[in-house]
N, C-alpha and C. Protein backbone atom coordinates (compact mmCIF):
# COMPACT_ATOMS: atom_id res chain seq x y z
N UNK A 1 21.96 -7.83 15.18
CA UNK A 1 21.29 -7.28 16.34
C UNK A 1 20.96 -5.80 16.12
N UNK A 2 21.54 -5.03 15.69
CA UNK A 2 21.96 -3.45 15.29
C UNK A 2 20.68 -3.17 14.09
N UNK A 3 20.76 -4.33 13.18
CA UNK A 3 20.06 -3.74 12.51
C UNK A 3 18.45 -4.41 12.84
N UNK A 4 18.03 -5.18 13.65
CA UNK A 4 16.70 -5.69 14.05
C UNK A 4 16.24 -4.50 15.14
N UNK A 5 16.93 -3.65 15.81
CA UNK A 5 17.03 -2.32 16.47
C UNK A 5 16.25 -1.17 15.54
N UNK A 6 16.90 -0.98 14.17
CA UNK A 6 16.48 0.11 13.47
C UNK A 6 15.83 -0.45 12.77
N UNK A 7 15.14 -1.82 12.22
CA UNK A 7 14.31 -2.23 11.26
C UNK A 7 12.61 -2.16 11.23
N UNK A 8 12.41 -1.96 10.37
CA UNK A 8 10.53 -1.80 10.48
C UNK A 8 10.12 -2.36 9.55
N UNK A 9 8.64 -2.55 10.48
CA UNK A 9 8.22 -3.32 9.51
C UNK A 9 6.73 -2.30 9.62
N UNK A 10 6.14 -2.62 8.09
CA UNK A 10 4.37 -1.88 7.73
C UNK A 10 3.79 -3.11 7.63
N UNK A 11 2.69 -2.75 7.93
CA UNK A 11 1.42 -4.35 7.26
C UNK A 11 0.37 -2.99 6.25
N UNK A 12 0.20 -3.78 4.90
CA UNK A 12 -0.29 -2.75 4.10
C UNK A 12 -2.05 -3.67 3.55
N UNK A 13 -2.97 -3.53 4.15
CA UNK A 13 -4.46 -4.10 3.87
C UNK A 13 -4.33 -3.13 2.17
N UNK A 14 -4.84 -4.21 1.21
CA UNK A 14 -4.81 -3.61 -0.35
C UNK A 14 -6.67 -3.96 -0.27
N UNK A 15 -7.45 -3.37 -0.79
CA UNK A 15 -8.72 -3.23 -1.10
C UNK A 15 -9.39 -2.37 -2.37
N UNK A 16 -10.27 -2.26 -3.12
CA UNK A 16 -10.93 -0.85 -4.14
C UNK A 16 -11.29 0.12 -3.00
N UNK A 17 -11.84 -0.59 -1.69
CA UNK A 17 -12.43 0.56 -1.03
C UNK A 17 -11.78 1.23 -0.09
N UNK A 18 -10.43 0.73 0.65
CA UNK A 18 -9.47 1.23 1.71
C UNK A 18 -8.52 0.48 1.43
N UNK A 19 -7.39 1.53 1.96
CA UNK A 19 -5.65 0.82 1.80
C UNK A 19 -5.94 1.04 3.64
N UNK A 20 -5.09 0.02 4.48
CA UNK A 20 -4.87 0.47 5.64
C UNK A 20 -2.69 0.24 5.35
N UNK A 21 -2.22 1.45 5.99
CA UNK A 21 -0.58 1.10 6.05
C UNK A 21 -0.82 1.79 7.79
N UNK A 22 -0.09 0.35 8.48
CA UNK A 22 0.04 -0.01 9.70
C UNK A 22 1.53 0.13 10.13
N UNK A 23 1.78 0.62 11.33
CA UNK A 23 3.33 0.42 11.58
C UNK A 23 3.43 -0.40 12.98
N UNK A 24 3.35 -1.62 13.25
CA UNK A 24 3.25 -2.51 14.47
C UNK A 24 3.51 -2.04 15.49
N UNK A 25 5.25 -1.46 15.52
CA UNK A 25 5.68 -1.13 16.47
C UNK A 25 5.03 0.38 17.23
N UNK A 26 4.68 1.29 16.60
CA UNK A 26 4.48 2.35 16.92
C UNK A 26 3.27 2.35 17.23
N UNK A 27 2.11 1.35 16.49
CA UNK A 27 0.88 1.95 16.27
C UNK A 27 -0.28 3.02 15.54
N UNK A 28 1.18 3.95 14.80
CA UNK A 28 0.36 4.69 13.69
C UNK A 28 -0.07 3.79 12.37
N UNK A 29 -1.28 4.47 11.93
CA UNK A 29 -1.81 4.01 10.69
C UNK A 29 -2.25 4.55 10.05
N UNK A 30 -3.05 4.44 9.11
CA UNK A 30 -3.49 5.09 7.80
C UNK A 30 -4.20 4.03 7.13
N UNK A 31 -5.41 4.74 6.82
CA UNK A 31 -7.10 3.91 6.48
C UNK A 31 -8.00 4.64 5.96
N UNK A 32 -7.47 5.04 4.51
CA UNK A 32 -8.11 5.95 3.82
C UNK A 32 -8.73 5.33 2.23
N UNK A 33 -9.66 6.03 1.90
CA UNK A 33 -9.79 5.69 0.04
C UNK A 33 -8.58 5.58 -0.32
N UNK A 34 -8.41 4.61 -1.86
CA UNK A 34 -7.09 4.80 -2.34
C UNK A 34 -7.25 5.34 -3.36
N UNK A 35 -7.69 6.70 -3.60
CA UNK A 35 -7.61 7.49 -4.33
C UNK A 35 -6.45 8.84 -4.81
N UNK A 36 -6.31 9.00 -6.11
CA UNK A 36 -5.41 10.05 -6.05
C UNK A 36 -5.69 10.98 -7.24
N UNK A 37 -5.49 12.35 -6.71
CA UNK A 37 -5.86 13.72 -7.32
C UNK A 37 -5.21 13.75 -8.42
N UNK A 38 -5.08 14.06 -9.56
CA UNK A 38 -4.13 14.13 -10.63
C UNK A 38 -4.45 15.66 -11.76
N UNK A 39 -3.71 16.98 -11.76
CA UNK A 39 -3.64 17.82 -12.78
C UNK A 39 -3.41 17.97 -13.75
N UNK A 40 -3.38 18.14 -15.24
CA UNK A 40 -2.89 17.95 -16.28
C UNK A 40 -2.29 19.53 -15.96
N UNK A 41 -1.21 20.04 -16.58
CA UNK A 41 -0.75 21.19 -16.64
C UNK A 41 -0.93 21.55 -18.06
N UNK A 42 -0.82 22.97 -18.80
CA UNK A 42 -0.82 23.00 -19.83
C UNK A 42 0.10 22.73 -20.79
N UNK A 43 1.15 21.98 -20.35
CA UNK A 43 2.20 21.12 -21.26
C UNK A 43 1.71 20.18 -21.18
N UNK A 44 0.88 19.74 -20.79
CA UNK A 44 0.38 17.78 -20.61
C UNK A 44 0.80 17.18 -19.44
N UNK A 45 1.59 17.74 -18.43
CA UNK A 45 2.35 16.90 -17.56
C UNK A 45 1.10 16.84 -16.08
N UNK A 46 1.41 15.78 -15.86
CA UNK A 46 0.29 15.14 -14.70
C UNK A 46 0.98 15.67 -13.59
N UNK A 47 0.53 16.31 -12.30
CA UNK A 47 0.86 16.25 -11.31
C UNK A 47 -0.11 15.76 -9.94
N UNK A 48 0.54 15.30 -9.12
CA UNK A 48 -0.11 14.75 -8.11
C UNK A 48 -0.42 15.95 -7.46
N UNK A 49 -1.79 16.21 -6.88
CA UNK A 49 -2.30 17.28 -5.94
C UNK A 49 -3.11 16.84 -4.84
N UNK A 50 -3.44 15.38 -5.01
CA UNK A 50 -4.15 15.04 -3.03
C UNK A 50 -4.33 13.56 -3.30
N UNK A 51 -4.03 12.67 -2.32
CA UNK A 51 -4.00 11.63 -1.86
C UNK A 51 -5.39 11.36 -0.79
N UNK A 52 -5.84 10.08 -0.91
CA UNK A 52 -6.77 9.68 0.04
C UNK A 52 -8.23 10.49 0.21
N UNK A 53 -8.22 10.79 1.11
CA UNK A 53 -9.76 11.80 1.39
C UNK A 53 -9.58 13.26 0.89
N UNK A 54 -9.00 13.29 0.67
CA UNK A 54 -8.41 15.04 0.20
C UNK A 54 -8.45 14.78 -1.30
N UNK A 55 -8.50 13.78 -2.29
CA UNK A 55 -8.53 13.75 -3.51
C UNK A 55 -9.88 13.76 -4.10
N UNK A 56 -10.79 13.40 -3.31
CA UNK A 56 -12.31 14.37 -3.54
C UNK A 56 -12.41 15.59 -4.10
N UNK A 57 -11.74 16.57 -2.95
CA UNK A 57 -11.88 17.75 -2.72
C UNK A 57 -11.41 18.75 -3.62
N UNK A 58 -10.13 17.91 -4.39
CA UNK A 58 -9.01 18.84 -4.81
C UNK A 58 -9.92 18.63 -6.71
N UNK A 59 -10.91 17.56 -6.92
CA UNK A 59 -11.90 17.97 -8.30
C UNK A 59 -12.23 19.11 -8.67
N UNK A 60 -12.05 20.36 -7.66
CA UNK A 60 -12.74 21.50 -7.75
C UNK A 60 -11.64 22.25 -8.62
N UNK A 61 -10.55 21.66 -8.61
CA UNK A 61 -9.82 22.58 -9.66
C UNK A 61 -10.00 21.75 -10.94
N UNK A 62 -9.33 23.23 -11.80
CA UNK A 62 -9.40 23.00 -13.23
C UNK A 62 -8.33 21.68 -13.74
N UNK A 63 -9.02 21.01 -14.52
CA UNK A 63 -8.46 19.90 -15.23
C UNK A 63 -7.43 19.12 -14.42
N UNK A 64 -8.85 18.36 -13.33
CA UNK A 64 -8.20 17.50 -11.95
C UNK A 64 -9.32 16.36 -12.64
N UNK A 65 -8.65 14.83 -12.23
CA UNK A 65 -9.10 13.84 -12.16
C UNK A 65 -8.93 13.28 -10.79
N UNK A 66 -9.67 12.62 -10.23
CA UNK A 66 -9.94 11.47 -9.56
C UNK A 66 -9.51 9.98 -9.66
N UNK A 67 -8.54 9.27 -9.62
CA UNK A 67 -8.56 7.92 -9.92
C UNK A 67 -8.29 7.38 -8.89
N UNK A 68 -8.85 5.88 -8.87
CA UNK A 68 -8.34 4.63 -7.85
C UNK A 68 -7.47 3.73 -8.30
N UNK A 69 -6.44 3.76 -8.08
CA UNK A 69 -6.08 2.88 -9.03
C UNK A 69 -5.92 0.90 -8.43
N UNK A 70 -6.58 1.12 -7.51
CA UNK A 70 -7.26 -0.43 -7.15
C UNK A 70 -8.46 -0.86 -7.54
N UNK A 71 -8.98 0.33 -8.44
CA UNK A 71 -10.47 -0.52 -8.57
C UNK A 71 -9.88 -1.31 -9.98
N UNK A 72 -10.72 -2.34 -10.35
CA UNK A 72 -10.88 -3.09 -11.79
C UNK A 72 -11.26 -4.54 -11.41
N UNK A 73 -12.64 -4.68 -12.24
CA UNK A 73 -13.90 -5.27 -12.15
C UNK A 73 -12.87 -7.22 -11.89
N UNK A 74 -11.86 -7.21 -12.58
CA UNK A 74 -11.08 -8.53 -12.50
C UNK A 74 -9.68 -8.55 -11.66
N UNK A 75 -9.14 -7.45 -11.43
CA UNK A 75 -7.94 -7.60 -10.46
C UNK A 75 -7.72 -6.26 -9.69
N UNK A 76 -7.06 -6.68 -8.68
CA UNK A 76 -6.92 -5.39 -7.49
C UNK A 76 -6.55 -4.30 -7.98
N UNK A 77 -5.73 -4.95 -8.88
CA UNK A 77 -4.78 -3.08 -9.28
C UNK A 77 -5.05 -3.30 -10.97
N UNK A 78 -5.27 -1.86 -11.20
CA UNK A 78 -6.13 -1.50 -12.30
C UNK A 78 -4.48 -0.63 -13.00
N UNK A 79 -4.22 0.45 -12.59
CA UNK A 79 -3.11 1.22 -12.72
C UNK A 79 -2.10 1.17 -12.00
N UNK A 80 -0.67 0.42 -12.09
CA UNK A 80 0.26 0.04 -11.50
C UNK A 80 1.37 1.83 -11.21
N UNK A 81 1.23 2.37 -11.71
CA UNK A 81 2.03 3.56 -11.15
C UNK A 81 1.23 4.35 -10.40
N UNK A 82 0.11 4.58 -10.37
CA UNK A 82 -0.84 5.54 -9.79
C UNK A 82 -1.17 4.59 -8.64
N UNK A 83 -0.99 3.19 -8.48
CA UNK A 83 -1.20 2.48 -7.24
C UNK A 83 0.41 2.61 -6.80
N UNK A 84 1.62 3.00 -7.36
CA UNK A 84 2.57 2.76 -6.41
C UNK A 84 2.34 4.39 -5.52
N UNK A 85 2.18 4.93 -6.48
CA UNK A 85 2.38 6.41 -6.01
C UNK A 85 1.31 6.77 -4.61
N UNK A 86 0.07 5.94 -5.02
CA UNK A 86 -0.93 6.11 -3.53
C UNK A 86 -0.40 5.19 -2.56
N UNK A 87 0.46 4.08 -2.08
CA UNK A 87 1.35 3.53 -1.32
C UNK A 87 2.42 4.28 -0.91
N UNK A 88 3.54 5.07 -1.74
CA UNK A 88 4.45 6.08 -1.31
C UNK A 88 4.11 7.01 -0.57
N UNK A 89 2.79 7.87 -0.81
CA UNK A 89 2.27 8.91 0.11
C UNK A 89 1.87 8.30 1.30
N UNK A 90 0.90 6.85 1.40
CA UNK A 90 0.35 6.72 2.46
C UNK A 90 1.42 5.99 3.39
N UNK A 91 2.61 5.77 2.60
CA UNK A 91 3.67 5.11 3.57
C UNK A 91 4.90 6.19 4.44
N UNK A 92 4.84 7.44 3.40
CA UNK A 92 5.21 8.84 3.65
C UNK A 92 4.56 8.95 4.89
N UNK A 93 3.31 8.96 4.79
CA UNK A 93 2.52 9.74 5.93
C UNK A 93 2.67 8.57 7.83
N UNK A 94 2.56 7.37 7.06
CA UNK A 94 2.43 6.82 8.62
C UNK A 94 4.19 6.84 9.41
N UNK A 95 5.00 6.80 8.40
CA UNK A 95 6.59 6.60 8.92
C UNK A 95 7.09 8.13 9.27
N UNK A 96 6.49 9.35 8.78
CA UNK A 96 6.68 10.25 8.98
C UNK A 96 8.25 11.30 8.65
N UNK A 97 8.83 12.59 8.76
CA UNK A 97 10.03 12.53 8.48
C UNK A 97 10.86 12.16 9.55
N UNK A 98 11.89 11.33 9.09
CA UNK A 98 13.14 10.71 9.97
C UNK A 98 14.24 11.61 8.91
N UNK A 99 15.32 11.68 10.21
CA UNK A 99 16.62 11.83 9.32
C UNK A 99 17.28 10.97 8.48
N UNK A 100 17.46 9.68 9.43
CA UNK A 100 17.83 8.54 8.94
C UNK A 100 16.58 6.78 9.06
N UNK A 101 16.27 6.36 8.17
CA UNK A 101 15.39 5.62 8.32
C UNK A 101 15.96 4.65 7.38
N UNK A 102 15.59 3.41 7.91
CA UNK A 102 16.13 1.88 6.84
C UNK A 102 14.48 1.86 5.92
N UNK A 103 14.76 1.17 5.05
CA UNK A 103 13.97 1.14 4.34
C UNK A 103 12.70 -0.18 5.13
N UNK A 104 11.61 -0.36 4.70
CA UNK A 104 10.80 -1.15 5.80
C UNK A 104 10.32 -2.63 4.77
N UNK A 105 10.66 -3.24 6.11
CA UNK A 105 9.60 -5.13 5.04
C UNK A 105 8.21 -4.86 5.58
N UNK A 106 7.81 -4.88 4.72
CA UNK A 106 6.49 -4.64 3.56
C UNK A 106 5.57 -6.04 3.99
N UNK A 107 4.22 -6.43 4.84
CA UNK A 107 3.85 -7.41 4.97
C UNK A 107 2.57 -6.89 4.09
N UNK A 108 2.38 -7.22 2.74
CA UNK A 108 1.34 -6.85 1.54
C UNK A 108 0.18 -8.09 2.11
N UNK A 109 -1.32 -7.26 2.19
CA UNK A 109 -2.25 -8.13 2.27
C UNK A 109 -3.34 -7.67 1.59
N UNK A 110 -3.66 -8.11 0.63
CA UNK A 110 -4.89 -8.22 -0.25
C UNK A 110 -5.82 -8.85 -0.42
N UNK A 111 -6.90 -8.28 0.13
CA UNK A 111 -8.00 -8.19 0.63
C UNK A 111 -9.08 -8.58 -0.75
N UNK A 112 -10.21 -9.56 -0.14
CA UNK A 112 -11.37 -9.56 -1.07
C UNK A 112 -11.62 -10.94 -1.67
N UNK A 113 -12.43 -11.93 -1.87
CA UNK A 113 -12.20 -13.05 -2.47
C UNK A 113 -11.66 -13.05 -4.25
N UNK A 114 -10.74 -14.14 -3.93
CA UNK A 114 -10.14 -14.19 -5.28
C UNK A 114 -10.66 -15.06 -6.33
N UNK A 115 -11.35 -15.30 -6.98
CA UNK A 115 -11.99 -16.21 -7.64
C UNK A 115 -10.61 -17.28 -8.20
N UNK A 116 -10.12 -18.30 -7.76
CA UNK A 116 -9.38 -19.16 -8.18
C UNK A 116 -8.13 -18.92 -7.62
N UNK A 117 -7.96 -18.30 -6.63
CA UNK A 117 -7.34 -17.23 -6.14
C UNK A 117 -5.82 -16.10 -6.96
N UNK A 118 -4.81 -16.13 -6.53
CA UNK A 118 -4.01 -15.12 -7.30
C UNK A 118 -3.47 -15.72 -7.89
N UNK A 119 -3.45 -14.93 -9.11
CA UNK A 119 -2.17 -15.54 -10.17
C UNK A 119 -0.72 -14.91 -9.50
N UNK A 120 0.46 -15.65 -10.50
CA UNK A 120 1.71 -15.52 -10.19
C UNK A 120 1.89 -13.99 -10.34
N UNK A 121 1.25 -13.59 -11.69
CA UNK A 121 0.97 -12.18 -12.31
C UNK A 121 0.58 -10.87 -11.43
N UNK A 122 -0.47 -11.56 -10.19
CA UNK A 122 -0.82 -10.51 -9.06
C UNK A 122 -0.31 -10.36 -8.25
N UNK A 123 0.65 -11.89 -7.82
CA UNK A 123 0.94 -11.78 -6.63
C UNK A 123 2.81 -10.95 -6.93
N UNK A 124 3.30 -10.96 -8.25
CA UNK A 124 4.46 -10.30 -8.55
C UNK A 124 4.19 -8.34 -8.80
N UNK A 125 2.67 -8.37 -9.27
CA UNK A 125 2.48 -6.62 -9.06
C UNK A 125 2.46 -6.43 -7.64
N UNK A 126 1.97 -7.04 -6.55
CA UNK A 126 1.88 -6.47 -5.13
C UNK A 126 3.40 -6.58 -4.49
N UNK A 127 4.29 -7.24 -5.32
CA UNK A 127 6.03 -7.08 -4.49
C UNK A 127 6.09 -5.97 -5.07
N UNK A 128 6.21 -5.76 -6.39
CA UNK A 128 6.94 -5.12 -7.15
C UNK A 128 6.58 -3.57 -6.80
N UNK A 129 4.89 -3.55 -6.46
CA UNK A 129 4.31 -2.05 -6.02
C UNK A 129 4.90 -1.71 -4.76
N UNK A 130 5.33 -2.90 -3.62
CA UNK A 130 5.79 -2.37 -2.48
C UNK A 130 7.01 -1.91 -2.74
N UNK A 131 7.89 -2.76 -3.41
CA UNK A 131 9.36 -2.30 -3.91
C UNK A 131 9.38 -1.27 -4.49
N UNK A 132 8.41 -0.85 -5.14
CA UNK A 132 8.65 1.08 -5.71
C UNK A 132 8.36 1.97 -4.71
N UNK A 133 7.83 1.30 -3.37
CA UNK A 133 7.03 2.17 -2.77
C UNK A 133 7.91 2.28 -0.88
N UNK A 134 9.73 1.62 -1.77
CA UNK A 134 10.22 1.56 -0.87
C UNK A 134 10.56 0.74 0.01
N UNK A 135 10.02 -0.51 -0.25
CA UNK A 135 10.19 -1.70 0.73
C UNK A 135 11.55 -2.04 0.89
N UNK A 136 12.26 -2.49 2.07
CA UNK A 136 13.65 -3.46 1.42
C UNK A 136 13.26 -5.01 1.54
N UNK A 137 11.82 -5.69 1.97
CA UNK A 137 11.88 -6.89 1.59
C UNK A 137 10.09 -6.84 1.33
N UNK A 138 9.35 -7.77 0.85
CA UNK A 138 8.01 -7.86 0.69
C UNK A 138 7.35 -9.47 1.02
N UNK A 139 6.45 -9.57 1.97
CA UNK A 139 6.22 -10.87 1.96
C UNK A 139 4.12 -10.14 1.79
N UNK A 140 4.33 -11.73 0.72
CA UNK A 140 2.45 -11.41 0.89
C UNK A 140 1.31 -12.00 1.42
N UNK A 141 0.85 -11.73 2.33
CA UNK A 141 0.13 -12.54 3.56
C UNK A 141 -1.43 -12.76 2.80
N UNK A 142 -2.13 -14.11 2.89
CA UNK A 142 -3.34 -14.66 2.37
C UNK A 142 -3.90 -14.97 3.36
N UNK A 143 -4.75 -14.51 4.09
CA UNK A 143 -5.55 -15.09 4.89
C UNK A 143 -6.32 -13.66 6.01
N UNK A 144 -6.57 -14.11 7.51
CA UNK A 144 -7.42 -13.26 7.94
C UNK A 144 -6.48 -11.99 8.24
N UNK A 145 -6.30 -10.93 8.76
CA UNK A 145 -6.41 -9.50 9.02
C UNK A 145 -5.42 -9.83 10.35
N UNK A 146 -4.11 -9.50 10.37
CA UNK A 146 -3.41 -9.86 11.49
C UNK A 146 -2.97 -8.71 12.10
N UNK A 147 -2.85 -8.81 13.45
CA UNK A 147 -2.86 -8.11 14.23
C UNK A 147 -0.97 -7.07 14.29
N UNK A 148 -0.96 -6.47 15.85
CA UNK A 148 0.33 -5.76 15.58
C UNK A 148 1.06 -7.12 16.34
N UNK A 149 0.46 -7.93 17.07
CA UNK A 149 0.96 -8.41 18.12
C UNK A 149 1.76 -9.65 16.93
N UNK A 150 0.86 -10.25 16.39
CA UNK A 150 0.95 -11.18 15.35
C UNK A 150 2.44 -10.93 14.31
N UNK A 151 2.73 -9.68 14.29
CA UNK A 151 3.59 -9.32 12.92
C UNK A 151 4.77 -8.86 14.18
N UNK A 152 4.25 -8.53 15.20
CA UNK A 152 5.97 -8.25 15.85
C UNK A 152 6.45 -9.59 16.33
N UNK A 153 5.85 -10.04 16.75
CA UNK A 153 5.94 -11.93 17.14
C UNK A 153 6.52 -12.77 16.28
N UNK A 154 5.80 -12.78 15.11
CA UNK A 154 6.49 -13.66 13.47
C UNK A 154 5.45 -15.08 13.78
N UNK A 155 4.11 -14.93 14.40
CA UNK A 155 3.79 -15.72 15.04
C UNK A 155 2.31 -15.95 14.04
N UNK A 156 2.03 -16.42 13.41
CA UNK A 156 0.94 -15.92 12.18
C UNK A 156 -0.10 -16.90 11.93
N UNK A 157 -1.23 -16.63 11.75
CA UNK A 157 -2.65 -17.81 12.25
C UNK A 157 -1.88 -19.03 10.93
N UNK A 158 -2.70 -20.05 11.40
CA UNK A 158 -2.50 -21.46 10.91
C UNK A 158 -3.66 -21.40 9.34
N UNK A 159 -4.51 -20.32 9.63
CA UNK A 159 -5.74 -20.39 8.78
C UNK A 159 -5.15 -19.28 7.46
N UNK A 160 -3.90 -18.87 7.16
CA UNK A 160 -3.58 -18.05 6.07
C UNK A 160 -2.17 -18.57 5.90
N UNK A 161 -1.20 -18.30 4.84
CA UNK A 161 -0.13 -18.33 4.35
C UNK A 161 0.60 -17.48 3.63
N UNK A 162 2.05 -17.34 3.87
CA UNK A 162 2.53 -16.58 3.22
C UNK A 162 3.11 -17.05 2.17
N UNK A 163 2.79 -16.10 0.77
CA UNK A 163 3.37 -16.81 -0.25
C UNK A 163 4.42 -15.92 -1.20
N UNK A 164 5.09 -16.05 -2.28
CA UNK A 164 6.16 -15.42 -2.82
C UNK A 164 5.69 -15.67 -4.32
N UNK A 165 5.86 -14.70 -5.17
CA UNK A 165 5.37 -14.71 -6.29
C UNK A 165 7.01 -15.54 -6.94
């Protein structure tokens, strides 16, 4: 009981063109490019300098890249660390700072037709990205765009399924 009190849950829309990270209960979200800023320093070391719409902007400095790491012409995720790392910020940003916070189940939905649909291979990078990105459980939802009402309920259309890599 205690812990269904402090537990949360995100619904995370995966796309090339928008991540949405949803928090049911509260209503905050986040629905941005999934883009991320990246610096080389002059030792070689990469640092992160802007997430989402702000990773446009931040090109203007010296020896900044741009990447998505959801685009790729055959599967959602192209770069598996640079996609966990744009999930950590955008999950940073909607949960906000807490003192104490449980870690959140992760309802992963990936977006876009799948030609034959997902392999075991895709559907184990989208746990595994939520699990770096903080989850304490991951379920991955196939079908239409569900609501807050839908995910606080456990009540979920007949026309999608949840599946487990």
């Amino acid at each position: 009981m205690l812990k269904q009190f402090f537990n949360q849950q995100l619904y995370i829309q995966l796309s090339p063109q928008r991540v949405l990270v949803r928090d049911p209960k509260s209503g905050q979200a986040i629905d941005e490019v999934p883009e991320i800023a990246l610096q080389r320093a002059p030792s070689g070391k990469l640092t992160i300098v802007a997430l989402g719409q702000d990773a446009r902007g931040a090109v203007a400095q010296p020896d900044t890249a741009v990447h998505n790491p959801f685009a790729h012409p055959r599967s959602l995720v192209s770069d598996f660390t640079l996609a966990e790392q744009v999930l950590k910020g955008f999950i940073w940003r909607v949960r906000g700072r807490r003192l104490f916070t449980m870690s959140p189940v992760i309802v992963m939905h990936p977006l876009g037709e799948h030609a034959g649909g997902l392999t075991q291979l895709e559907l184990r990078a989208f746990r595994e990205l939520a699990l770096g990105a903080g989850a304490a459980s991951v379920r991955i939802w196939l079908g239409p765009p569900l609501t807050d009402e839908q995910l606080l309920s456990g009540t979920l259309p007949a026309t999608g399924r949840i599946v487990s890599p």
